[in-house]
PDB file of N, CA and C in Angstrom:
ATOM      1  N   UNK A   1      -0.782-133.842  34.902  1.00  0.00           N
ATOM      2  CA  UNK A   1       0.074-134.167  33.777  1.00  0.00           C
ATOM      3  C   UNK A   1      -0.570-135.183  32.845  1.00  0.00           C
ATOM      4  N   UNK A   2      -1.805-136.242  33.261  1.00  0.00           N
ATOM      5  CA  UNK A   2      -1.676-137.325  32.738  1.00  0.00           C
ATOM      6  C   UNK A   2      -3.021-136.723  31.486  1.00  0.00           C
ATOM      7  N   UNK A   3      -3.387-135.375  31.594  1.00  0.00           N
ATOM      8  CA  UNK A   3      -4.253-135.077  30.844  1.00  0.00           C
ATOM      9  C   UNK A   3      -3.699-133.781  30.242  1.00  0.00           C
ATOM     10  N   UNK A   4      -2.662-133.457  30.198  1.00  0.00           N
ATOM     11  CA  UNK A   4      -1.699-132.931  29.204  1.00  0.00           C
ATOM     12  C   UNK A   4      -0.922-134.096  28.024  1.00  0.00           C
ATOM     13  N   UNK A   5      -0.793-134.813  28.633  1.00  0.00           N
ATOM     14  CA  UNK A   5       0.139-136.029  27.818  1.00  0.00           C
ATOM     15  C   UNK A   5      -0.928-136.628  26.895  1.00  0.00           C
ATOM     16  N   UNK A   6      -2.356-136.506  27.160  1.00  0.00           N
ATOM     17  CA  UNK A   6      -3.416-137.195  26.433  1.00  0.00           C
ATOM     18  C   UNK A   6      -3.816-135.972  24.981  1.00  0.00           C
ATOM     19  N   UNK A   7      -3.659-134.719  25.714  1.00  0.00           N
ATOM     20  CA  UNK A   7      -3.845-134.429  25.023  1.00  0.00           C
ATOM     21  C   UNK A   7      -3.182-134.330  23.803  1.00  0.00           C
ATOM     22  N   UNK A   8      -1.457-134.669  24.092  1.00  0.00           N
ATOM     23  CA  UNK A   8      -0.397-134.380  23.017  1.00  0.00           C
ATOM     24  C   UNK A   8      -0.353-135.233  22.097  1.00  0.00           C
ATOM     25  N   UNK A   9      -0.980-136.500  22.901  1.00  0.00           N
ATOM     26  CA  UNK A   9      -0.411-137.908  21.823  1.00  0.00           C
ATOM     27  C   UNK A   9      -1.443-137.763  20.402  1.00  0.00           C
ATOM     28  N   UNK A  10      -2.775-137.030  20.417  1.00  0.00           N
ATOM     29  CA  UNK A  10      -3.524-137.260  19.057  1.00  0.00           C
ATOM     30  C   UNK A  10      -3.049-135.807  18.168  1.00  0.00           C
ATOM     31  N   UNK A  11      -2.068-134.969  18.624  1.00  0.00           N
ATOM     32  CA  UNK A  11      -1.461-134.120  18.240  1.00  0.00           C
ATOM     33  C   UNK A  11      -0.140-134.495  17.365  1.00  0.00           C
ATOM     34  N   UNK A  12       0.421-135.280  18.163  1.00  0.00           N
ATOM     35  CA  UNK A  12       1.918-135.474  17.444  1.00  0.00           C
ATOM     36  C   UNK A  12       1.286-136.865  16.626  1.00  0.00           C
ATOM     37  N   UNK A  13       0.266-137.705  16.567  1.00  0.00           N
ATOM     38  CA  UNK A  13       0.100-137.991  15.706  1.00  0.00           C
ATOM     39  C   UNK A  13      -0.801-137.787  14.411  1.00  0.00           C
ATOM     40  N   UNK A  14      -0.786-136.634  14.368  1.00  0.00           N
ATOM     41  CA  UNK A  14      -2.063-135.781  13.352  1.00  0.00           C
ATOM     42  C   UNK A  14      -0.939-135.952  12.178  1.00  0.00           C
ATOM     43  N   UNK A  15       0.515-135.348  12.260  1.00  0.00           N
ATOM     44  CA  UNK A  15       0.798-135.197  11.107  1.00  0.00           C
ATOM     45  C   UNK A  15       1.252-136.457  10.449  1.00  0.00           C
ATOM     46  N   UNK A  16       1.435-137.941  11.150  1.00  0.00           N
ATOM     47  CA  UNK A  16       1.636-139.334  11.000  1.00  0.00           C
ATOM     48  C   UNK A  16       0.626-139.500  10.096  1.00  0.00           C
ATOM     49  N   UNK A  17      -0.484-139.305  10.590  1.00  0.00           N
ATOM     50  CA  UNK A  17      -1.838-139.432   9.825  1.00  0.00           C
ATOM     51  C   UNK A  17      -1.659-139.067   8.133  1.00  0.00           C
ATOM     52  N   UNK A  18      -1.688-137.953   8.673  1.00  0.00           N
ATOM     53  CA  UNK A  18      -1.668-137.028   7.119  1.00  0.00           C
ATOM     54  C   UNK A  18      -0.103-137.238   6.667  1.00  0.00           C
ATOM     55  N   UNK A  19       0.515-137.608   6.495  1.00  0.00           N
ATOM     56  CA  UNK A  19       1.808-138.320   5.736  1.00  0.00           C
ATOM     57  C   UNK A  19       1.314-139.573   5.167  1.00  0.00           C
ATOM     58  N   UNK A  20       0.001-140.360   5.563  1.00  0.00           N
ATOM     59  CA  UNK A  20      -0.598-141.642   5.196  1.00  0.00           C
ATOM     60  C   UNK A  20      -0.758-141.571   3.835  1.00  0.00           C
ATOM     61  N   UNK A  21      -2.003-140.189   4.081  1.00  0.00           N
ATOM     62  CA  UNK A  21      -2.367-140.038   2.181  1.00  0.00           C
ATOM     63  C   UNK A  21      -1.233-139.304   1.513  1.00  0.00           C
ATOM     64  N   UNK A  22      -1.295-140.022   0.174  1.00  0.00           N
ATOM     65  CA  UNK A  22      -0.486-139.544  -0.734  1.00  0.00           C
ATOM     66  C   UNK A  22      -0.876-138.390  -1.175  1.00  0.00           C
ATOM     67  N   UNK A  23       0.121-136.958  -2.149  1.00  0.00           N
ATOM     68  CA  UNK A  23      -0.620-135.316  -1.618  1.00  0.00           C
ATOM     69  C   UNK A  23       0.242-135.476  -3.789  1.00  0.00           C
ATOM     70  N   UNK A  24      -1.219-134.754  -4.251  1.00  0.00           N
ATOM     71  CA  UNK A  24      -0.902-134.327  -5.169  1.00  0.00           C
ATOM     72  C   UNK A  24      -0.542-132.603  -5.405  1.00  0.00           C
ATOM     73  N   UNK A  25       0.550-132.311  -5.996  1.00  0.00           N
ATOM     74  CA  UNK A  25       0.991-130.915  -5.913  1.00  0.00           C
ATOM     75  C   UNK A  25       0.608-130.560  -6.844  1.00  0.00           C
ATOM     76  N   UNK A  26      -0.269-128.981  -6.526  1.00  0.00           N
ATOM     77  CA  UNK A  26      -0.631-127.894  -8.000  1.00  0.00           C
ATOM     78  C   UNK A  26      -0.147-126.874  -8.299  1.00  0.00           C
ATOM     79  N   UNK A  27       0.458-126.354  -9.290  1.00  0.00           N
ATOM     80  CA  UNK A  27       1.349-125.285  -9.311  1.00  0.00           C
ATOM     81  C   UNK A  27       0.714-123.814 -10.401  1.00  0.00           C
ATOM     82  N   UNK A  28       0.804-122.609  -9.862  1.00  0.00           N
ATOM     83  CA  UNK A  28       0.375-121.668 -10.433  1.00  0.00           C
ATOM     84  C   UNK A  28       1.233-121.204 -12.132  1.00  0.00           C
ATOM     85  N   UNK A  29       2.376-121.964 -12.343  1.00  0.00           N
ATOM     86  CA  UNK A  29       2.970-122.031 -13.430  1.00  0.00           C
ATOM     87  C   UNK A  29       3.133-123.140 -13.965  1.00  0.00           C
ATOM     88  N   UNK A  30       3.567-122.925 -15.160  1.00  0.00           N
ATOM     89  CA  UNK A  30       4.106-124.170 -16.002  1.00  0.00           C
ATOM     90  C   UNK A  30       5.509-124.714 -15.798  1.00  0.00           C
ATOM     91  N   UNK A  31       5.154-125.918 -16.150  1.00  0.00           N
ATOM     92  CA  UNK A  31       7.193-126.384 -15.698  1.00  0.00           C
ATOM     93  C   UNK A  31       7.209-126.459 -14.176  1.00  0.00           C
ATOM     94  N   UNK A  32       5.973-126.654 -13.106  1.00  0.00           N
ATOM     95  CA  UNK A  32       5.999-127.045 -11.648  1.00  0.00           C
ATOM     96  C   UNK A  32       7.130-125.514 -11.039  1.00  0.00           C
ATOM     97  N   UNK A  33       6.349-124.454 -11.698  1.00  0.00           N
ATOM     98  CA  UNK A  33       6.967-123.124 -10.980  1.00  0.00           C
ATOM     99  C   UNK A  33       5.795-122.298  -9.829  1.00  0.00           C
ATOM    100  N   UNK A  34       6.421-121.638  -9.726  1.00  0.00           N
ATOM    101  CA  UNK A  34       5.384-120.762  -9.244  1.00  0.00           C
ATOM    102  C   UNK A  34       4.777-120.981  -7.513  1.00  0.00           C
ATOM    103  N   UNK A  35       3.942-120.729  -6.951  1.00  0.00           N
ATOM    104  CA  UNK A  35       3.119-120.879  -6.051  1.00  0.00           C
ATOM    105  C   UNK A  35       2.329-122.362  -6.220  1.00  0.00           C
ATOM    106  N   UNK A  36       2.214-123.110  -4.798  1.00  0.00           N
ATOM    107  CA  UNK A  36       2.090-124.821  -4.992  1.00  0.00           C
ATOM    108  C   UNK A  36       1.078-124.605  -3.779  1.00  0.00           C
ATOM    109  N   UNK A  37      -0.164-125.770  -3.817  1.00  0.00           N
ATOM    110  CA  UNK A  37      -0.214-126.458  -2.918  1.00  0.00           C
ATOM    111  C   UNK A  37      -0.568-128.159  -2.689  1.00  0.00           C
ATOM    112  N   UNK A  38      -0.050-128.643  -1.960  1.00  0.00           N
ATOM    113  CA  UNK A  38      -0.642-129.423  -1.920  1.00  0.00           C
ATOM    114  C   UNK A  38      -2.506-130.390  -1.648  1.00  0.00           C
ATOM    115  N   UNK A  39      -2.418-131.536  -2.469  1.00  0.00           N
ATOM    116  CA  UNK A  39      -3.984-131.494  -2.020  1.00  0.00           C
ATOM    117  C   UNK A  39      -3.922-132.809  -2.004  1.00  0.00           C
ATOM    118  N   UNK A  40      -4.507-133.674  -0.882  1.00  0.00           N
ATOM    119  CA  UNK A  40      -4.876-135.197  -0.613  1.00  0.00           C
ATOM    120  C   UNK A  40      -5.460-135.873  -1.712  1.00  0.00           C
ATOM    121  N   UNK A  41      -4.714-136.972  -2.198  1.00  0.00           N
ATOM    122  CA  UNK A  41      -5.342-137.735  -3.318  1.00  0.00           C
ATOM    123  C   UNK A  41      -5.923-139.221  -2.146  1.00  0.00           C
ATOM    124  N   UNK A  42      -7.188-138.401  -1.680  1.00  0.00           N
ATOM    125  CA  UNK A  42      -8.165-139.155  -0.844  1.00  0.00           C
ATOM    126  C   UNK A  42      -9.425-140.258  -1.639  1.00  0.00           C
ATOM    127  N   UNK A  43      -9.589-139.534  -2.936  1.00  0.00           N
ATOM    128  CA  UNK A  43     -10.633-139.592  -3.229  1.00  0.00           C
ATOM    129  C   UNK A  43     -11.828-138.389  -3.369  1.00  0.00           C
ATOM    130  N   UNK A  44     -11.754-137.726  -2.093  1.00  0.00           N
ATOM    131  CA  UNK A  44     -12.655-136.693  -2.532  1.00  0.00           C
ATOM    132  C   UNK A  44     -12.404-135.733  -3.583  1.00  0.00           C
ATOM    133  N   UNK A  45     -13.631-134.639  -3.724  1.00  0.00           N
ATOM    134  CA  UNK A  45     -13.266-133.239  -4.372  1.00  0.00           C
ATOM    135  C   UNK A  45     -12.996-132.401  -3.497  1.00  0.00           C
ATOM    136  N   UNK A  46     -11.895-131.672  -3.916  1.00  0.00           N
ATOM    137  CA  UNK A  46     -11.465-130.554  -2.900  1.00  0.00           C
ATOM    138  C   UNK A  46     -11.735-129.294  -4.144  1.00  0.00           C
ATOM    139  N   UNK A  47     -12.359-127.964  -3.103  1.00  0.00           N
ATOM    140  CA  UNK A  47     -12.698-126.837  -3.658  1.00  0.00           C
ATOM    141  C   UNK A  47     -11.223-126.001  -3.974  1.00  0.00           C
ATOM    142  N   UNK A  48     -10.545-126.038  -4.842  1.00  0.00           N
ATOM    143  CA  UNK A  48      -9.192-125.229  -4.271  1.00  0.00           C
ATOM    144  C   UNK A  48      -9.391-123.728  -3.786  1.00  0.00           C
ATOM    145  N   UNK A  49     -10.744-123.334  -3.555  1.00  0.00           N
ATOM    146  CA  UNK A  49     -10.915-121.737  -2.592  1.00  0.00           C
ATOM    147  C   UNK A  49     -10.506-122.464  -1.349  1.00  0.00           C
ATOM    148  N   UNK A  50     -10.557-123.596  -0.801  1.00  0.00           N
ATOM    149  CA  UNK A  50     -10.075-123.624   0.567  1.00  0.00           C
ATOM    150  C   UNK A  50      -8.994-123.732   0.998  1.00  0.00           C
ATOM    151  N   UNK A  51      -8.012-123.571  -0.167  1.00  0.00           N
ATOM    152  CA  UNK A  51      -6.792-123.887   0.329  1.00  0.00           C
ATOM    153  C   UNK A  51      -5.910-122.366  -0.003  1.00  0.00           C
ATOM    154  N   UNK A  52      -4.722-122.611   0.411  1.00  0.00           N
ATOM    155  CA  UNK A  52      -3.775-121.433   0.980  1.00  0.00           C
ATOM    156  C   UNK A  52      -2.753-121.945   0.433  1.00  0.00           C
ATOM    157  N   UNK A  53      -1.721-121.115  -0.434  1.00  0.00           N
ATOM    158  CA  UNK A  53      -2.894-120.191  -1.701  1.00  0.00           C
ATOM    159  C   UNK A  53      -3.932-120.316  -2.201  1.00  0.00           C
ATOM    160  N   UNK A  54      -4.688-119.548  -2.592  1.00  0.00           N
ATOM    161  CA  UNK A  54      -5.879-120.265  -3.749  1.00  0.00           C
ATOM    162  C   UNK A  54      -5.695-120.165  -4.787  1.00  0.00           C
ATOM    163  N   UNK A  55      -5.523-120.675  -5.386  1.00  0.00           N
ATOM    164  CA  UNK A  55      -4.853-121.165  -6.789  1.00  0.00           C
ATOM    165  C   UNK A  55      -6.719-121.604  -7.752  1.00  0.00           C
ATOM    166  N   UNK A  56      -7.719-120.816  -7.198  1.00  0.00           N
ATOM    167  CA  UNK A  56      -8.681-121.435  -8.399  1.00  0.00           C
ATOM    168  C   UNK A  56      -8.379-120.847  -9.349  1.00  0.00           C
ATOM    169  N   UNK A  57      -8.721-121.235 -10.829  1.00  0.00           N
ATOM    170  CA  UNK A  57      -8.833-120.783 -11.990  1.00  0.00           C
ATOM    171  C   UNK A  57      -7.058-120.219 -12.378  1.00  0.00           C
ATOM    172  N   UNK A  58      -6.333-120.626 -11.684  1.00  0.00           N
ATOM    173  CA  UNK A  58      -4.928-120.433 -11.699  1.00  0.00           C
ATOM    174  C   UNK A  58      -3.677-121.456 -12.271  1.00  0.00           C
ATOM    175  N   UNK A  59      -3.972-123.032 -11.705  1.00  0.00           N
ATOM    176  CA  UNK A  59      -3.257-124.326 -12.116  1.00  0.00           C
ATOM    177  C   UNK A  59      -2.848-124.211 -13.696  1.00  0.00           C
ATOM    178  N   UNK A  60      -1.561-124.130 -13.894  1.00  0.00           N
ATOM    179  CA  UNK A  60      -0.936-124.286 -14.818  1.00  0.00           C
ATOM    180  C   UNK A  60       0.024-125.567 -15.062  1.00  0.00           C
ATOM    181  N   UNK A  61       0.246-126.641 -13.827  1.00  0.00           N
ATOM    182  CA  UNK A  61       0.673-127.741 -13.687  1.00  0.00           C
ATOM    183  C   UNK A  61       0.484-128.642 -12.592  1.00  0.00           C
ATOM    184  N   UNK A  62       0.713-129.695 -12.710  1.00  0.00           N
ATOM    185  CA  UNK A  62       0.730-130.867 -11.717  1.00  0.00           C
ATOM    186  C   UNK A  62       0.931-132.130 -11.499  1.00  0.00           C
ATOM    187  N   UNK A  63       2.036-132.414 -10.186  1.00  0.00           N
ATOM    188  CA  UNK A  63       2.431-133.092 -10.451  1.00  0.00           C
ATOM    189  C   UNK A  63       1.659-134.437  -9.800  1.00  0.00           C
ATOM    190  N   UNK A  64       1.588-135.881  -9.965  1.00  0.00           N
ATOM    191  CA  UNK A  64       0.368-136.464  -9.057  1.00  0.00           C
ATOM    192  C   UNK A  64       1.208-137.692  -9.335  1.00  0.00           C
ATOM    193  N   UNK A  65       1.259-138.353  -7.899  1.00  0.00           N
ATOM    194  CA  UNK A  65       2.327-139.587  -7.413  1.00  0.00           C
ATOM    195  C   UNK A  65       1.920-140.463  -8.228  1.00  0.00           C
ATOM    196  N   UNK A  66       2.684-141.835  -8.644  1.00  0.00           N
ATOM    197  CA  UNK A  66       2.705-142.977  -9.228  1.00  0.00           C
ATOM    198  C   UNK A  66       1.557-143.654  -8.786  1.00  0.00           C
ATOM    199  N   UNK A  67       0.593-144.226  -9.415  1.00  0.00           N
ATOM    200  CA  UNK A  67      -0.949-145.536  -9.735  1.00  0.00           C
ATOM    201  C   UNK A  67      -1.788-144.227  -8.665  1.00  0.00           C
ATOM    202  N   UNK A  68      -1.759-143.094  -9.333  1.00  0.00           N
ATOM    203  CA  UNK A  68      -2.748-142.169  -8.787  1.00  0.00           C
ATOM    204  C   UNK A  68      -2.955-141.133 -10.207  1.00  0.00           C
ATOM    205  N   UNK A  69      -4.457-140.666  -9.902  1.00  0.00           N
ATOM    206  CA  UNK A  69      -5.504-139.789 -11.233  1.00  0.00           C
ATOM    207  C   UNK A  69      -5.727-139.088 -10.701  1.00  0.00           C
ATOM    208  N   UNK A  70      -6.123-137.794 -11.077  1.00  0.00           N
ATOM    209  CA  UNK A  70      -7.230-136.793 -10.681  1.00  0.00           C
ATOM    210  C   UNK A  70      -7.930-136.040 -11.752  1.00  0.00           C
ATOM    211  N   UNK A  71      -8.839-136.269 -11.817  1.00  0.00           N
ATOM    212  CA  UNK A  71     -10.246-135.246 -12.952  1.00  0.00           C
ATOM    213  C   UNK A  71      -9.972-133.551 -12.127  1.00  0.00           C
ATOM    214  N   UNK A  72      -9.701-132.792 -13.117  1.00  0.00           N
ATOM    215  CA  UNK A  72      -9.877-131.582 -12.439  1.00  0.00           C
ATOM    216  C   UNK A  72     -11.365-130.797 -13.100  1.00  0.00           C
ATOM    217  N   UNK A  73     -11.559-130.257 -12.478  1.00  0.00           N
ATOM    218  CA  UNK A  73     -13.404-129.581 -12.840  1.00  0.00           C
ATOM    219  C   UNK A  73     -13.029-128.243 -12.709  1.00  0.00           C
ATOM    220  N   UNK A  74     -14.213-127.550 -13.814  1.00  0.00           N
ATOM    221  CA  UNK A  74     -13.771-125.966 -13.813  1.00  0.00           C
ATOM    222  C   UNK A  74     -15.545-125.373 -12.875  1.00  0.00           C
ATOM    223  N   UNK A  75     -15.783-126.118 -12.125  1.00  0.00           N
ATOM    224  CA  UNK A  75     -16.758-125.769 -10.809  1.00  0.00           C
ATOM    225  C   UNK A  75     -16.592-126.170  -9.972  1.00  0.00           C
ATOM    226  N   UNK A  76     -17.049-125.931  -8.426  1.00  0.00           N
ATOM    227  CA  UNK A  76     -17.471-126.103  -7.424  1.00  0.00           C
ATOM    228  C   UNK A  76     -17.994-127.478  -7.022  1.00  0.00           C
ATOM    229  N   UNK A  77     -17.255-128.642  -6.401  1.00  0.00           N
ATOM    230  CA  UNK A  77     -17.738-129.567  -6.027  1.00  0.00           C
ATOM    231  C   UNK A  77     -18.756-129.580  -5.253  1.00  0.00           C
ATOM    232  N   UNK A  78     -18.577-128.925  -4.055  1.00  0.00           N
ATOM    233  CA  UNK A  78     -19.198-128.778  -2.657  1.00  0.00           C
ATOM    234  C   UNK A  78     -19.107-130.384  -2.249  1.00  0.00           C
ATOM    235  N   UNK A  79     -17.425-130.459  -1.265  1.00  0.00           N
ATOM    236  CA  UNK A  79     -17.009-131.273  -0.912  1.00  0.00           C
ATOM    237  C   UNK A  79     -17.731-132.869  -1.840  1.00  0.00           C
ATOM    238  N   UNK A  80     -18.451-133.331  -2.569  1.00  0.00           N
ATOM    239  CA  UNK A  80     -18.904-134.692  -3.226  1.00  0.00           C
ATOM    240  C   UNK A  80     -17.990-134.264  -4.593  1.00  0.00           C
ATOM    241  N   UNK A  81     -18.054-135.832  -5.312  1.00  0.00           N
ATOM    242  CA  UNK A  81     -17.147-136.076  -6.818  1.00  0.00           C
ATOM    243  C   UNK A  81     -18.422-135.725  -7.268  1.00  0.00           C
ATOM    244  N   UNK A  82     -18.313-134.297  -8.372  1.00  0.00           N
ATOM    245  CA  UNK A  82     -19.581-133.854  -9.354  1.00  0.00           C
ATOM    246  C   UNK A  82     -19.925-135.023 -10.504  1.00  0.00           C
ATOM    247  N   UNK A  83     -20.408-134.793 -11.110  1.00  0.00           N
ATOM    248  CA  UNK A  83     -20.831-135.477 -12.632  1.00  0.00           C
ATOM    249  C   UNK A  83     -20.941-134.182 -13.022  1.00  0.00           C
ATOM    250  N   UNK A  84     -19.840-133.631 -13.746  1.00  0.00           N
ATOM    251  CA  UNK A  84     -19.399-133.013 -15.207  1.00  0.00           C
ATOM    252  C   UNK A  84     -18.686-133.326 -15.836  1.00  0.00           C
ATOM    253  N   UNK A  85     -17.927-132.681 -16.899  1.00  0.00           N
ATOM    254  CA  UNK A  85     -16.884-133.112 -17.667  1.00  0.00           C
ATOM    255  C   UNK A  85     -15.495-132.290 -16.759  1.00  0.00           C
ATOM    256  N   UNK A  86     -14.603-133.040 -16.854  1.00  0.00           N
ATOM    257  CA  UNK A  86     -13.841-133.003 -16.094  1.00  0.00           C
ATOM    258  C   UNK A  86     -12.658-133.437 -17.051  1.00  0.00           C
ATOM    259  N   UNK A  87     -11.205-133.042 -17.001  1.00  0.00           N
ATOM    260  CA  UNK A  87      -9.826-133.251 -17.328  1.00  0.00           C
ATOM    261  C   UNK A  87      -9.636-134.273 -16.543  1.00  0.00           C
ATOM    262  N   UNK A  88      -9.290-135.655 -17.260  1.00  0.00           N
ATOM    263  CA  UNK A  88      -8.333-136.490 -16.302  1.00  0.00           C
ATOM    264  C   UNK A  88      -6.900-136.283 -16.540  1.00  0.00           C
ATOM    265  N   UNK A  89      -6.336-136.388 -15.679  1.00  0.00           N
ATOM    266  CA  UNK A  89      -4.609-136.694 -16.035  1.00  0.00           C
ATOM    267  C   UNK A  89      -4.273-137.606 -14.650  1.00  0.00           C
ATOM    268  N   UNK A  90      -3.173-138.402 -15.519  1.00  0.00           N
ATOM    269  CA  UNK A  90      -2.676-139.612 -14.831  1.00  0.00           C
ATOM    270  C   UNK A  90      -1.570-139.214 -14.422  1.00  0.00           C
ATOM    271  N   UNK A  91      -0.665-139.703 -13.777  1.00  0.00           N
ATOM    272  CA  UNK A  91       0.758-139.967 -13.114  1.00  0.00           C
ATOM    273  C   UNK A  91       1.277-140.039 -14.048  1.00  0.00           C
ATOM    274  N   UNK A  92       2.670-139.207 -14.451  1.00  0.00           N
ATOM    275  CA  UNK A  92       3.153-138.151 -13.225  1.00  0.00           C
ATOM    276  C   UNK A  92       2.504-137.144 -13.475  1.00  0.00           C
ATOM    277  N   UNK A  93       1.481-136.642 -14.187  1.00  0.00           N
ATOM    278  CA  UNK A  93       0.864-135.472 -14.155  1.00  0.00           C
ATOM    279  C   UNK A  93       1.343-134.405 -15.134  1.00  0.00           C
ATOM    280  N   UNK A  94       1.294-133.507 -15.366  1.00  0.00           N
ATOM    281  CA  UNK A  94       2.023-132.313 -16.631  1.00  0.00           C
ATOM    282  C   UNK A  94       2.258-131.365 -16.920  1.00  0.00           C
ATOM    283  N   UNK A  95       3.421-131.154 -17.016  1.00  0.00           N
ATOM    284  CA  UNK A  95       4.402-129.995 -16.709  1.00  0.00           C
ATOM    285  C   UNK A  95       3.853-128.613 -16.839  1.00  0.00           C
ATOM    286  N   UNK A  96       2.334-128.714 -18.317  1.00  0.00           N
ATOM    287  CA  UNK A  96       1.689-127.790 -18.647  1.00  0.00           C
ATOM    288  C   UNK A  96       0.109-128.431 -18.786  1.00  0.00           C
ATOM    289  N   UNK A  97      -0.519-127.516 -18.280  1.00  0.00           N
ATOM    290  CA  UNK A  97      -2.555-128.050 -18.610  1.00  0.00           C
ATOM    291  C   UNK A  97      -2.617-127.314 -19.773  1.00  0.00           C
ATOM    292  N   UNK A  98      -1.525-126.806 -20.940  1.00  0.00           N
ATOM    293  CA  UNK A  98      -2.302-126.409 -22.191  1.00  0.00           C
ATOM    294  C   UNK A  98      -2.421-127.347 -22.615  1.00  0.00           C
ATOM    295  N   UNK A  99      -1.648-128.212 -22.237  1.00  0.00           N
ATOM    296  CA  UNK A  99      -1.803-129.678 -23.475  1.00  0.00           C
ATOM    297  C   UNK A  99      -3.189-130.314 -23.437  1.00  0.00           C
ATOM    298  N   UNK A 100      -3.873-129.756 -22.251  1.00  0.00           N
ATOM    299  CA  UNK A 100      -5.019-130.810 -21.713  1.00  0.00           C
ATOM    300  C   UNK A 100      -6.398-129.506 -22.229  1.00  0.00           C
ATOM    301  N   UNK A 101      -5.853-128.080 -23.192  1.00  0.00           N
ATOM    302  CA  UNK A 101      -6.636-127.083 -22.949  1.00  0.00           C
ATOM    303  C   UNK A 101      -7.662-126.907 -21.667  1.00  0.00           C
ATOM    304  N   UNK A 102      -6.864-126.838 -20.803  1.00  0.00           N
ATOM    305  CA  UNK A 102      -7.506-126.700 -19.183  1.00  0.00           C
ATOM    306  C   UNK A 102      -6.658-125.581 -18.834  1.00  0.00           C
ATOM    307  N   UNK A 103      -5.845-124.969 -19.192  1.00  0.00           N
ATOM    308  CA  UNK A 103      -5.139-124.048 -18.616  1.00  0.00           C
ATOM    309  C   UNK A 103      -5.728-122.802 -17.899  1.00  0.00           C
ATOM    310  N   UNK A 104      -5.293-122.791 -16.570  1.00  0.00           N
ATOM    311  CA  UNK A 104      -5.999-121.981 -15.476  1.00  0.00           C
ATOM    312  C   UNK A 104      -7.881-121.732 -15.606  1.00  0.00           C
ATOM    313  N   UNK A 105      -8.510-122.994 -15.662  1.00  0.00           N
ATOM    314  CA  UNK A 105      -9.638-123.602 -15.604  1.00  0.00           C
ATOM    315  C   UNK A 105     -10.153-124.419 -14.068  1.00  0.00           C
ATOM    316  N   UNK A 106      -9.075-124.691 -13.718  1.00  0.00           N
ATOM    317  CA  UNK A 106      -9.409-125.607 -12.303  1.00  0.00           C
ATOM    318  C   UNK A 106     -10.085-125.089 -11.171  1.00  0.00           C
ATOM    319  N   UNK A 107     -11.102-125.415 -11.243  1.00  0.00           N
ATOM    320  CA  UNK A 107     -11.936-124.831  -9.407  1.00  0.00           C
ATOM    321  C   UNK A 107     -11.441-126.112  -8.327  1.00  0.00           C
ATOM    322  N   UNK A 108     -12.202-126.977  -8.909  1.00  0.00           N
ATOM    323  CA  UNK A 108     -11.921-128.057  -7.693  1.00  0.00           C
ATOM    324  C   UNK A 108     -11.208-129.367  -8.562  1.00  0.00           C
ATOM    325  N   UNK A 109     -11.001-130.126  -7.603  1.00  0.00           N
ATOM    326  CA  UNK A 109      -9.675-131.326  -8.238  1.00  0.00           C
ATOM    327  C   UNK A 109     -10.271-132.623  -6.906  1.00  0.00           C
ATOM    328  N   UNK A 110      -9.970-133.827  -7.853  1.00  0.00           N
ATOM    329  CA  UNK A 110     -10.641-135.105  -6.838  1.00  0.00           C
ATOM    330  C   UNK A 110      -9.499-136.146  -7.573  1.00  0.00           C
ATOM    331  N   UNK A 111      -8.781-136.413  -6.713  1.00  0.00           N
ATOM    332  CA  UNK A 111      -7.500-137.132  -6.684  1.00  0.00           C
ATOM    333  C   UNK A 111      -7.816-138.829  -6.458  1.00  0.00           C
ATOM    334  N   UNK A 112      -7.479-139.744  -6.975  1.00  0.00           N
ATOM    335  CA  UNK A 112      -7.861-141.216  -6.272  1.00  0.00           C
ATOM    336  C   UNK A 112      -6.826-142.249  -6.812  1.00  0.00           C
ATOM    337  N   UNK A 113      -6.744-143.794  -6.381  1.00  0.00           N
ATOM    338  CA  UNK A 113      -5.780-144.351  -6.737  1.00  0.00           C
ATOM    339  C   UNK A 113      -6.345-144.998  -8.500  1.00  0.00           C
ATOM    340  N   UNK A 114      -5.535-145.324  -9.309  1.00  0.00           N
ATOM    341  CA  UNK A 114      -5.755-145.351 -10.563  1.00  0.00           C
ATOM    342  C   UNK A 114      -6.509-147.159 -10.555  1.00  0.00           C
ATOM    343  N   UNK A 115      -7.154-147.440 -11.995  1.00  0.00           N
ATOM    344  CA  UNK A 115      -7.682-148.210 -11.410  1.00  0.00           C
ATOM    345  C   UNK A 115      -7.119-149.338 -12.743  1.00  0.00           C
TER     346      UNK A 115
END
């Protein structure tokens, strides 16, 4: 038992963990409709092909928690923050990316606290 119970405790606290970072939401429509996922405003770049849905070249909104940014990029990070030109948008984020002419442009997105 005492190596069943070991194994549970870094289990039931995985999702403690990940409730830590704050999660910016991306939405396949405008007006926060459509198909969402969430993505960790860690700091890194996240590829949105890895996530479920994949929403690349799709983001039509987003919403991103209070004293938090994210640059969205219309390439491929490969997990590091690129040096390109990149869309910033600040908190709370916007209802539509035409305003930002980024509309369904987003490959990858790198979320961080504002500075």
């Amino acid at each position: 038992m005492v190596g069943i119970a070991s194994a549970l405790v870094p289990l039931i606290a995985l999702p403690f963990a990940m409730a830590q970072t704050p999660q910016v939401t991306i939405y396949r429509d405008i007006y926060y409709q459509g198909e969402s996922v969430d993505i960790p405003a860690d700091g890194g770049c996240h590829d949105l092909a890895g996530y479920q849905p994949n929403l690349e070249r799709q983001v039509s909104s987003i919403q991103i928690p209070l004293g938090f940014q994210c640059i969205l990029y219309p390439i491929i990070c490969l997990g590091g923050v690129i040096d390109v030109d990149g869309v910033t948008v600040d908190a709370p984020g916007t209802n539509s990316l035409y305003n930002y002419q980024f509309n369904d442009a987003t490959v990858s997105i790198a979320c961080y606290p504002a500075s």
